[in-house]
Protein backbone atom coordinates (compact mmCIF):
# COMPACT_ATOMS: atom_id res chain seq x y z
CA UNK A 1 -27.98 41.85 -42.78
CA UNK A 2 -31.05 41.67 -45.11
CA UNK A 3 -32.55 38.79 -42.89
CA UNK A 4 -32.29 40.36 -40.06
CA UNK A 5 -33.89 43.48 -41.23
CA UNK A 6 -37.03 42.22 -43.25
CA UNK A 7 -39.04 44.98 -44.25
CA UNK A 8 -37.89 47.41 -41.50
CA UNK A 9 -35.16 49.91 -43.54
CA UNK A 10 -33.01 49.90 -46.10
CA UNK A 11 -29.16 49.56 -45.79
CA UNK A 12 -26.64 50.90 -48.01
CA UNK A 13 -23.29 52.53 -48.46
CA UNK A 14 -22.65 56.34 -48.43
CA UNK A 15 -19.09 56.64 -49.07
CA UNK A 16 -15.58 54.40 -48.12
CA UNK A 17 -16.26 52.23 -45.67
CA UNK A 18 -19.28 53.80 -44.11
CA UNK A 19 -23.12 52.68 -44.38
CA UNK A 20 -26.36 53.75 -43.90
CA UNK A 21 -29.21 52.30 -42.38
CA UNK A 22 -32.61 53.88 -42.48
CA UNK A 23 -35.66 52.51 -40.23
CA UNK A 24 -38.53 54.65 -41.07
CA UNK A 25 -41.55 53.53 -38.71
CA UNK A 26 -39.28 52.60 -36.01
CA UNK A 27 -38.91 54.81 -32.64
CA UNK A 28 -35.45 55.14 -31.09
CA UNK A 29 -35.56 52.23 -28.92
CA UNK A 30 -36.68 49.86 -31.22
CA UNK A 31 -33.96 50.79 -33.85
CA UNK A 32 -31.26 50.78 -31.28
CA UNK A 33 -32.25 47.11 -30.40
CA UNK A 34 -32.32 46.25 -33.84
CA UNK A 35 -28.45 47.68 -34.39
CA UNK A 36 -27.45 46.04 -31.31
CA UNK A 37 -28.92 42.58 -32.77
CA UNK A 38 -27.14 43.62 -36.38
CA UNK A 39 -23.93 44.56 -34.35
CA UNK A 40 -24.13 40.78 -32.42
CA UNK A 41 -24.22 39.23 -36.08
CA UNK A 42 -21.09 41.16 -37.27
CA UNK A 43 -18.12 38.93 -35.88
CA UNK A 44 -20.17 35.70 -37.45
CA UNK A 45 -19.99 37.03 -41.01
CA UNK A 46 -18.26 34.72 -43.20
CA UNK A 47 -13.96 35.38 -43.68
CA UNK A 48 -12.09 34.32 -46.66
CA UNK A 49 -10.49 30.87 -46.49
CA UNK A 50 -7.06 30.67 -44.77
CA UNK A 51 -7.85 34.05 -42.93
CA UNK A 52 -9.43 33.23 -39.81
CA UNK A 53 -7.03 36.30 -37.89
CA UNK A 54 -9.58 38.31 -39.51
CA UNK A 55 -11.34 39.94 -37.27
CA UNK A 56 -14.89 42.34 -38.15
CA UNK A 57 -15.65 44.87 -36.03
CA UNK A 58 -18.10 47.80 -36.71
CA UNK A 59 -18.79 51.08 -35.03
CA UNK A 60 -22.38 52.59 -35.45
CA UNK A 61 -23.99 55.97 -34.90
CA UNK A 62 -27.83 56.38 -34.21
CA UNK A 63 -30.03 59.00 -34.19
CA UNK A 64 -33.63 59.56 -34.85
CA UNK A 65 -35.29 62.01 -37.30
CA UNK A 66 -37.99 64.55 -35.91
CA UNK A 67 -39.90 66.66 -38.66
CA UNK A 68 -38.24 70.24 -37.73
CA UNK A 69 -34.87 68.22 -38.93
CA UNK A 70 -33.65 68.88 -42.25
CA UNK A 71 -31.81 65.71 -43.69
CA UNK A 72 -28.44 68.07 -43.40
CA UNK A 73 -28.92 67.69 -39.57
CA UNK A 74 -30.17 64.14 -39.32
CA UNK A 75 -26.83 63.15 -41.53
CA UNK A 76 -24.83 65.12 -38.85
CA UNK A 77 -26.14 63.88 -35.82
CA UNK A 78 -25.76 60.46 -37.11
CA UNK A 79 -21.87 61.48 -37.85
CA UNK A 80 -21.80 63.06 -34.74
CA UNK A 81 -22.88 59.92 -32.99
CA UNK A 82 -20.39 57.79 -35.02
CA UNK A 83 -16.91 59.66 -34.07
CA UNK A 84 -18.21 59.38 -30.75
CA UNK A 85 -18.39 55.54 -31.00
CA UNK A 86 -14.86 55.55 -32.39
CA UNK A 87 -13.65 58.02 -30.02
CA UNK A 88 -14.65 55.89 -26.96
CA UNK A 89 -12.96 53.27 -27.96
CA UNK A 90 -14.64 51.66 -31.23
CA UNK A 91 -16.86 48.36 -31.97
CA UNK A 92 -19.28 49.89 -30.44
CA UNK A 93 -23.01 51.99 -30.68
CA UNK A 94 -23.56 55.25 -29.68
CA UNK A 95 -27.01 56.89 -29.68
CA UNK A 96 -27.51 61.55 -30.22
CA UNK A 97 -30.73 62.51 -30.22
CA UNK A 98 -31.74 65.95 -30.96
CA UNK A 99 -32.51 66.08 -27.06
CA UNK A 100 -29.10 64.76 -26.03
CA UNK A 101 -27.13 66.95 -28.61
CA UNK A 102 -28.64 70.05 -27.21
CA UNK A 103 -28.12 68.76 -23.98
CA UNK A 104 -24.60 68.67 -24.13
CA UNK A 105 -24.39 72.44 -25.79
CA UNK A 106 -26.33 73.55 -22.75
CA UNK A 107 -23.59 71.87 -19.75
């Protein structure tokens, strides 16, 4: 995780078996490649000898920050975003921005 992430964020975990990645400097789509390159590297991690069943899978939620969001709604979205990645089926990303999250309020 760390070499794939240099000096972009910092990673670490927020409660159970959830994480937090933050990528100040980074725009939307560069951050979502970066996941998707973090999310490739997942099913290579190392597995404890004589349990090679084990299987890693991860499901991620990504949204970006704007400077009318308070970190209470940033935290959210990012939640938000997650249970929708486990809803459609898990091991997977899915991306809410502020624009997309109204969206769907509006239809």
């Amino acid at each position: 995780m760390r070499h794939r992430l240099g000096n972009a964020g910092s990673f670490g975990r927020i409660g159970g078996e959830e994480f937090m990645l933050l990528l100040p400097g980074l725009d939307i789509g560069e951050a979502e490649e970066l996941l998707h390159r973090l999310h490739a590297d997942i099913p290579l991690l190392p597995r404890g000898s004589g349990r090679s069943s084990i299987v890693y899978t991860a499901s991620a939620g990504l949204t970006a920050a704007s400077a009318s969001d308070s970190a209470e709604a940033i935290v959210h979205r990012a939640d938000q975003a997650l249970y929708l990645a486990k809803s459609a089926g898990r091991d997977r990303i899915t991306t809410l921005t502020r624009e997309t999250e109204l969206a769907g309020r509006i239809a």
